[in-house]
N, C-alpha and C. Protein backbone atom coordinates (compact mmCIF):
# COMPACT_ATOMS: atom_id res chain seq x y z
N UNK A 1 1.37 -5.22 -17.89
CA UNK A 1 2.32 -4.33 -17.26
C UNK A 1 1.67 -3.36 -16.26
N UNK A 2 0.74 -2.94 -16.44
CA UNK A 2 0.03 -2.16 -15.58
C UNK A 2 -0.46 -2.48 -14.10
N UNK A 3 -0.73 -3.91 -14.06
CA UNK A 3 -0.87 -4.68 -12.99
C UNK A 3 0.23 -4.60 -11.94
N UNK A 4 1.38 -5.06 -12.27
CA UNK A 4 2.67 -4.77 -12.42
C UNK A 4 3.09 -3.10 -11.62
N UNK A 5 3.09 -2.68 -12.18
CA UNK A 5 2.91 -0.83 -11.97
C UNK A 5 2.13 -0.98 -10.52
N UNK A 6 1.20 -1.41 -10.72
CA UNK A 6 0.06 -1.05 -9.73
C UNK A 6 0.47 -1.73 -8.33
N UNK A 7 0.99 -2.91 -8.17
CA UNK A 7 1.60 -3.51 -7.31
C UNK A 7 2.68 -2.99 -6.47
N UNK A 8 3.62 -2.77 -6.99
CA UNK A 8 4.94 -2.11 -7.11
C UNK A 8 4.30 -0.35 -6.22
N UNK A 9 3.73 -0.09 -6.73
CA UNK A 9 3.25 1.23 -6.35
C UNK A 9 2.35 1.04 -5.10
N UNK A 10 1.86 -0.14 -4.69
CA UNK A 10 1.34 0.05 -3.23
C UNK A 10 2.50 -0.68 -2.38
N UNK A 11 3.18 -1.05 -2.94
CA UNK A 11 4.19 -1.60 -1.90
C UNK A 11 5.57 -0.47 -1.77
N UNK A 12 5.42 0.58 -2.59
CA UNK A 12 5.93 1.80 -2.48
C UNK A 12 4.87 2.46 -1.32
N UNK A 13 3.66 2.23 -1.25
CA UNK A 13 3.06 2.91 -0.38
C UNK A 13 3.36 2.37 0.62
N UNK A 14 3.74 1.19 1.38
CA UNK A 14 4.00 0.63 2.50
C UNK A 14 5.36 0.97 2.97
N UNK A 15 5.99 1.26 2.10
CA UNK A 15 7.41 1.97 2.39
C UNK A 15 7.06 3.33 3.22
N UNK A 16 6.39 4.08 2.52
CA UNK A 16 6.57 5.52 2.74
C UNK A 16 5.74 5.37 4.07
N UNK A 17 4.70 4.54 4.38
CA UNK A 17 4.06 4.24 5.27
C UNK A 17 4.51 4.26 6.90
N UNK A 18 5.92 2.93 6.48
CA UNK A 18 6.49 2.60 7.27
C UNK A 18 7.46 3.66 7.78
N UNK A 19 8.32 4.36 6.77
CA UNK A 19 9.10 5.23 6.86
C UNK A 19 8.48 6.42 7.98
N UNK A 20 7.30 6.75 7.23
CA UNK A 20 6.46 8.01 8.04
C UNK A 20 6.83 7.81 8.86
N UNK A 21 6.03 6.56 9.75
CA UNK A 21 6.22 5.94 11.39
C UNK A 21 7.29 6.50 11.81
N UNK A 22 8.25 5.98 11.13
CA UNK A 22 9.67 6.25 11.65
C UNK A 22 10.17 7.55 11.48
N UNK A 23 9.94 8.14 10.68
CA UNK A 23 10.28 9.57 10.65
C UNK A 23 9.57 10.72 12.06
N UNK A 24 8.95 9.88 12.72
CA UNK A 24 8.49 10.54 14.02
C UNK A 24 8.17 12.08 13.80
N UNK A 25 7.06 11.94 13.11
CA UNK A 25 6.19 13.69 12.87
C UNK A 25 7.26 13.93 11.89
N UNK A 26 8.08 13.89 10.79
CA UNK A 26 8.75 13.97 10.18
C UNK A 26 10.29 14.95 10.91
N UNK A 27 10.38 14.15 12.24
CA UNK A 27 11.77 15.34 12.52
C UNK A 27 12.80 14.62 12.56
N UNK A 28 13.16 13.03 11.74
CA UNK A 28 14.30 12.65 11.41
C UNK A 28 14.21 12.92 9.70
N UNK A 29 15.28 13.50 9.38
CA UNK A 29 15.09 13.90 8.13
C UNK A 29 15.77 12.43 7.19
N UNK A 30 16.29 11.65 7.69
CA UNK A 30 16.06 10.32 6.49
C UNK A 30 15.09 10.17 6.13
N UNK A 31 14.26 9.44 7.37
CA UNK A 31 13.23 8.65 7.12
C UNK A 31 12.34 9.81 6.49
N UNK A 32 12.45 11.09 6.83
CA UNK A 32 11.59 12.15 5.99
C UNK A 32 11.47 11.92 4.44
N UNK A 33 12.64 11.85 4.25
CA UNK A 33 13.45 12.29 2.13
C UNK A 33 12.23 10.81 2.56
N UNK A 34 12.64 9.63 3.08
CA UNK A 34 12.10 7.99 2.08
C UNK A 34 11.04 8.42 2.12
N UNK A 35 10.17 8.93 3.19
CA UNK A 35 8.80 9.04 2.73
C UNK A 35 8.58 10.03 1.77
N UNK A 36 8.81 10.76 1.70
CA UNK A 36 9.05 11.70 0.66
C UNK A 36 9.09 11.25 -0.83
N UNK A 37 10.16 10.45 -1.27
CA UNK A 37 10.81 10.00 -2.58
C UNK A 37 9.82 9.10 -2.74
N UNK A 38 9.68 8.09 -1.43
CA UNK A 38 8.47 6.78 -2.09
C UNK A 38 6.98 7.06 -2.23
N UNK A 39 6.79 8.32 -1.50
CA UNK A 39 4.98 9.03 -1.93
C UNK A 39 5.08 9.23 -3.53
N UNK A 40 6.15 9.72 -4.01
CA UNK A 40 6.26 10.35 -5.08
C UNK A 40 6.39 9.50 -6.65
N UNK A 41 7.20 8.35 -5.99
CA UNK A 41 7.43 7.17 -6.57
C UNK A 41 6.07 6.50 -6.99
N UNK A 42 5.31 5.92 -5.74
CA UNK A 42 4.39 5.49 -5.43
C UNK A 42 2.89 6.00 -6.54
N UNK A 43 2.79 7.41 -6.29
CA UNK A 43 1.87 7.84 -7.01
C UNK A 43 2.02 8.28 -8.68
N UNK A 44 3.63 8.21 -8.66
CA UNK A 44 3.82 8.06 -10.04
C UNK A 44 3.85 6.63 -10.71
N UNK A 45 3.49 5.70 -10.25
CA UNK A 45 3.89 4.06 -10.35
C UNK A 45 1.70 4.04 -10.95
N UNK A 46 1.22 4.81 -9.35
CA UNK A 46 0.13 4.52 -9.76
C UNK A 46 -0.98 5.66 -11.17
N UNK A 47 -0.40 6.74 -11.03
CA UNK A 47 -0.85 7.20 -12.62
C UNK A 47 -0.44 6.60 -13.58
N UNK A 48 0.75 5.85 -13.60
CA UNK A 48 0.69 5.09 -15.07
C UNK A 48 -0.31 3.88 -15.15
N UNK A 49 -0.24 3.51 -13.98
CA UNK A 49 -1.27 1.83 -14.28
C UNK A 49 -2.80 2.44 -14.65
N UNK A 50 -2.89 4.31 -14.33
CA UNK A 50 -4.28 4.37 -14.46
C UNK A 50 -4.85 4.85 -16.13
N UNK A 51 -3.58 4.98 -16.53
CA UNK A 51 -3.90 5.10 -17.95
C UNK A 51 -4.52 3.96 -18.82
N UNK A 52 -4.74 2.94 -18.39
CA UNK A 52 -5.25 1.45 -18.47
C UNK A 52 -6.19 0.49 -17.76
N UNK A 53 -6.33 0.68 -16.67
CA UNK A 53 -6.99 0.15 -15.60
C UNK A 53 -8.14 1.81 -15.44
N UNK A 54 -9.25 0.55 -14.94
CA UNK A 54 -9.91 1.46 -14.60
C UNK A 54 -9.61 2.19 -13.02
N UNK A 55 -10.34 3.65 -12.86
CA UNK A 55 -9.98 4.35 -11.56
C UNK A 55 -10.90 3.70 -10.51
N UNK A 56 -11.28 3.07 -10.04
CA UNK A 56 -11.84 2.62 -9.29
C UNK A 56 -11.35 1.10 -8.49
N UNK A 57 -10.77 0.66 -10.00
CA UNK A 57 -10.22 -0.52 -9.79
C UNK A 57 -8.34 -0.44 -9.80
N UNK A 58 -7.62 0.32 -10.13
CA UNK A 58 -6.66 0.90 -9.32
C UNK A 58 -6.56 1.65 -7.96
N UNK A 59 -7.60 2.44 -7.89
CA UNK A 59 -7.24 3.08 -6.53
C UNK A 59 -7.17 1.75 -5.67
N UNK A 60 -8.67 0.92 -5.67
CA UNK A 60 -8.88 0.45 -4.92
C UNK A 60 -7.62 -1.14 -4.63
N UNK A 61 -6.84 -1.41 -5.74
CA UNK A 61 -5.84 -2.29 -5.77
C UNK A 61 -4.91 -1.30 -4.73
N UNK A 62 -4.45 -0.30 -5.11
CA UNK A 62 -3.50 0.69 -4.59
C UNK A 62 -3.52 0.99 -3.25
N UNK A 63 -4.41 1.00 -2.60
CA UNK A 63 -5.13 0.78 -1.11
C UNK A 63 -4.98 -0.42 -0.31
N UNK A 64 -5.75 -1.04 -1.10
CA UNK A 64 -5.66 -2.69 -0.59
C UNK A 64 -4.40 -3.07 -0.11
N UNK A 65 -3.54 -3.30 -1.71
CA UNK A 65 -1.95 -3.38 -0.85
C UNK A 65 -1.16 -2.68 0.26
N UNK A 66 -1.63 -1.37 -0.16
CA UNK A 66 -0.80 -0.34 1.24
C UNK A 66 -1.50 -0.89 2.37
N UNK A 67 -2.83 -1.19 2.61
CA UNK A 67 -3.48 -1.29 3.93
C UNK A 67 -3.14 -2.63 4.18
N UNK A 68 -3.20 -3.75 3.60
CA UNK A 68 -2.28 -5.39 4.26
C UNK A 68 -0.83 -5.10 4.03
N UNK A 69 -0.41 -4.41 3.51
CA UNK A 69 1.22 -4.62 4.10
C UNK A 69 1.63 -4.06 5.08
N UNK A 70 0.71 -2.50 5.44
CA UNK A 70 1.23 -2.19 6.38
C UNK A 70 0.61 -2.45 7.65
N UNK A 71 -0.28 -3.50 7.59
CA UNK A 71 -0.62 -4.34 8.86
C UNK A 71 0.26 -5.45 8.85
N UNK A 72 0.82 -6.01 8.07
CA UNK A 72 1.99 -7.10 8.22
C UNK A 72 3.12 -6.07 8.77
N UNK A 73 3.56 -4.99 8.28
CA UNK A 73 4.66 -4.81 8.93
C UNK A 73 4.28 -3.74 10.33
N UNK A 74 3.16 -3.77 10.34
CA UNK A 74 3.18 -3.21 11.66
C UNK A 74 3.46 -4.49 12.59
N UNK A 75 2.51 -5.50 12.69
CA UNK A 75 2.60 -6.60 13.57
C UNK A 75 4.38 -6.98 12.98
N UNK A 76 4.99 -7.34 12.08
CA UNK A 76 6.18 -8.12 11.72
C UNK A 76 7.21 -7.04 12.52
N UNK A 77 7.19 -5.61 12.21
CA UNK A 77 8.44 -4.83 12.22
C UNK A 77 8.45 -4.15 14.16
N UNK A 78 7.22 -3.53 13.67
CA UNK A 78 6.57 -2.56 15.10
C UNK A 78 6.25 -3.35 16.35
N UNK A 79 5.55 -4.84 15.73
CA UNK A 79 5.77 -4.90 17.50
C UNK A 79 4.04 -4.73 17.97
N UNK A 80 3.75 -4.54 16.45
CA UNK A 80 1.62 -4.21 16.98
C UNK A 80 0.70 -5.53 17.08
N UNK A 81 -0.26 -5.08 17.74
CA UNK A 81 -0.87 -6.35 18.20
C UNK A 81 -1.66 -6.90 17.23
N UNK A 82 -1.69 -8.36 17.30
CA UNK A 82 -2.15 -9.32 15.82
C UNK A 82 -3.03 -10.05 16.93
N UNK A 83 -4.42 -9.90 16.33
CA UNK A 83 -5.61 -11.01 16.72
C UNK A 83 -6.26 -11.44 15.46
N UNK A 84 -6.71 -12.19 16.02
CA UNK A 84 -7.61 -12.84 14.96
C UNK A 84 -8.98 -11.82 14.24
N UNK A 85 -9.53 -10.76 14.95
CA UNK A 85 -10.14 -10.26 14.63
C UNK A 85 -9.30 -9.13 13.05
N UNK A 86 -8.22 -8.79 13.47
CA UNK A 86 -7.29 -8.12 12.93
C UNK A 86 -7.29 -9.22 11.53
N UNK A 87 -6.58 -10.51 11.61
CA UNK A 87 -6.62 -11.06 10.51
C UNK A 87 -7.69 -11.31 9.91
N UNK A 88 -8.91 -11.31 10.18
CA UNK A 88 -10.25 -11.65 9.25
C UNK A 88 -10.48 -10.00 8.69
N UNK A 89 -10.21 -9.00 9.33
CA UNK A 89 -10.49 -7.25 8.66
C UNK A 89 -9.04 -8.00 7.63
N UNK A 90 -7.72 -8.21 7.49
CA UNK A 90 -6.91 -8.17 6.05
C UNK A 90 -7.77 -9.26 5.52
N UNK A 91 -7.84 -10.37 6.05
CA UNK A 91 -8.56 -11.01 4.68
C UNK A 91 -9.60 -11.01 3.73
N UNK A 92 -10.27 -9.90 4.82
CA UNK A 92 -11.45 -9.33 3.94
C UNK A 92 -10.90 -8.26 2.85
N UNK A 93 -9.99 -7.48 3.00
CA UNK A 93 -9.50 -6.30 2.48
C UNK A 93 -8.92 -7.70 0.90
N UNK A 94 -8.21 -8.49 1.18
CA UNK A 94 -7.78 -9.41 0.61
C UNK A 94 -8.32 -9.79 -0.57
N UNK A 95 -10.04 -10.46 -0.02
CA UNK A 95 -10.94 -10.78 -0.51
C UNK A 95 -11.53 -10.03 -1.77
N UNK A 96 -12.10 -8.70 -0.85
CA UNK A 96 -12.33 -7.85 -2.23
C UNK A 96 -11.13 -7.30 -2.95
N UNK A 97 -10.16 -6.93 -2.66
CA UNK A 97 -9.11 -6.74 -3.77
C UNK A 97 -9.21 -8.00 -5.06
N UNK A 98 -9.38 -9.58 -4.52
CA UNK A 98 -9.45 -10.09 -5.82
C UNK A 98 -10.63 -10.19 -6.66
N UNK A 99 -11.27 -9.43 -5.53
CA UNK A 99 -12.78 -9.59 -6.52
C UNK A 99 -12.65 -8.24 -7.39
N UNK A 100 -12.32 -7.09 -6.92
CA UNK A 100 -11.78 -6.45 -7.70
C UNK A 100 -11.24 -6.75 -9.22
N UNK A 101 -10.25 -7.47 -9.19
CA UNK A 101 -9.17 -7.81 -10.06
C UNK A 101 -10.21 -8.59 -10.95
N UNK A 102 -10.76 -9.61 -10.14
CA UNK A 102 -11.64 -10.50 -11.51
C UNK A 102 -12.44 -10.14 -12.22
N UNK A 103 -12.86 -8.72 -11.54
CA UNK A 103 -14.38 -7.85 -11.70
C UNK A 103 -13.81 -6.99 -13.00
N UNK A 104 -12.63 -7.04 -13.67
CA UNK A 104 -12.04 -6.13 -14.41
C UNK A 104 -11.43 -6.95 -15.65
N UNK A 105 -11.99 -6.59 -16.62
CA UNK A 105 -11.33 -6.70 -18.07
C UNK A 105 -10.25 -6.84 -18.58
């Protein structure tokens, strides 16, 4: 379950991520509250997985996901530029995230 938690909670981070963007310096107040509610979400998603997982190996899951999703939805949503150099930096991020995961008990 914690795995679980931990997932969920960086893809809460890609929300609030995305939202930020859009909240433009925060002076649309929607997109403000989402980033807002999903930081909050997010980091409460990830203190529970850390009661179990080690801190090193959560943060660094918790990162990982926020940082490749929100390069997928930058290139998917925004409109940002995708090279190949770009895709070998996520697959590396990729990479060690599962080495991460295997590296853990």
């Amino acid at each position: 379950m914690p795995w679980v938690l931990l997932v969920v909670a960086g893809l809460f981070e890609v929300v609030w991520a995305y939202s930020m963007k859009l909240s433009n310096g925060f002076t649309h107040l929607t997109y403000s509250l989402i980033t807002l509610v999903m930081m909050t979400a997010s980091f409460g998603l990830l203190s529970l997985a850390m009661r179990s997982l080690p801190l090193g190996t959560a943060y660094t899951i918790w990162t990982g996901v926020g940082a490749v999703g929100a390069f997928v939805v930058g290139i998917v949503l925004l409109g940002e530029q995708f090279s190949l150099v770009r895709l070998c930096a996520a697959a590396l991020i990729v990479s060690g995230l599962v080495l991460m995961k295997l590296s853990t008990h």
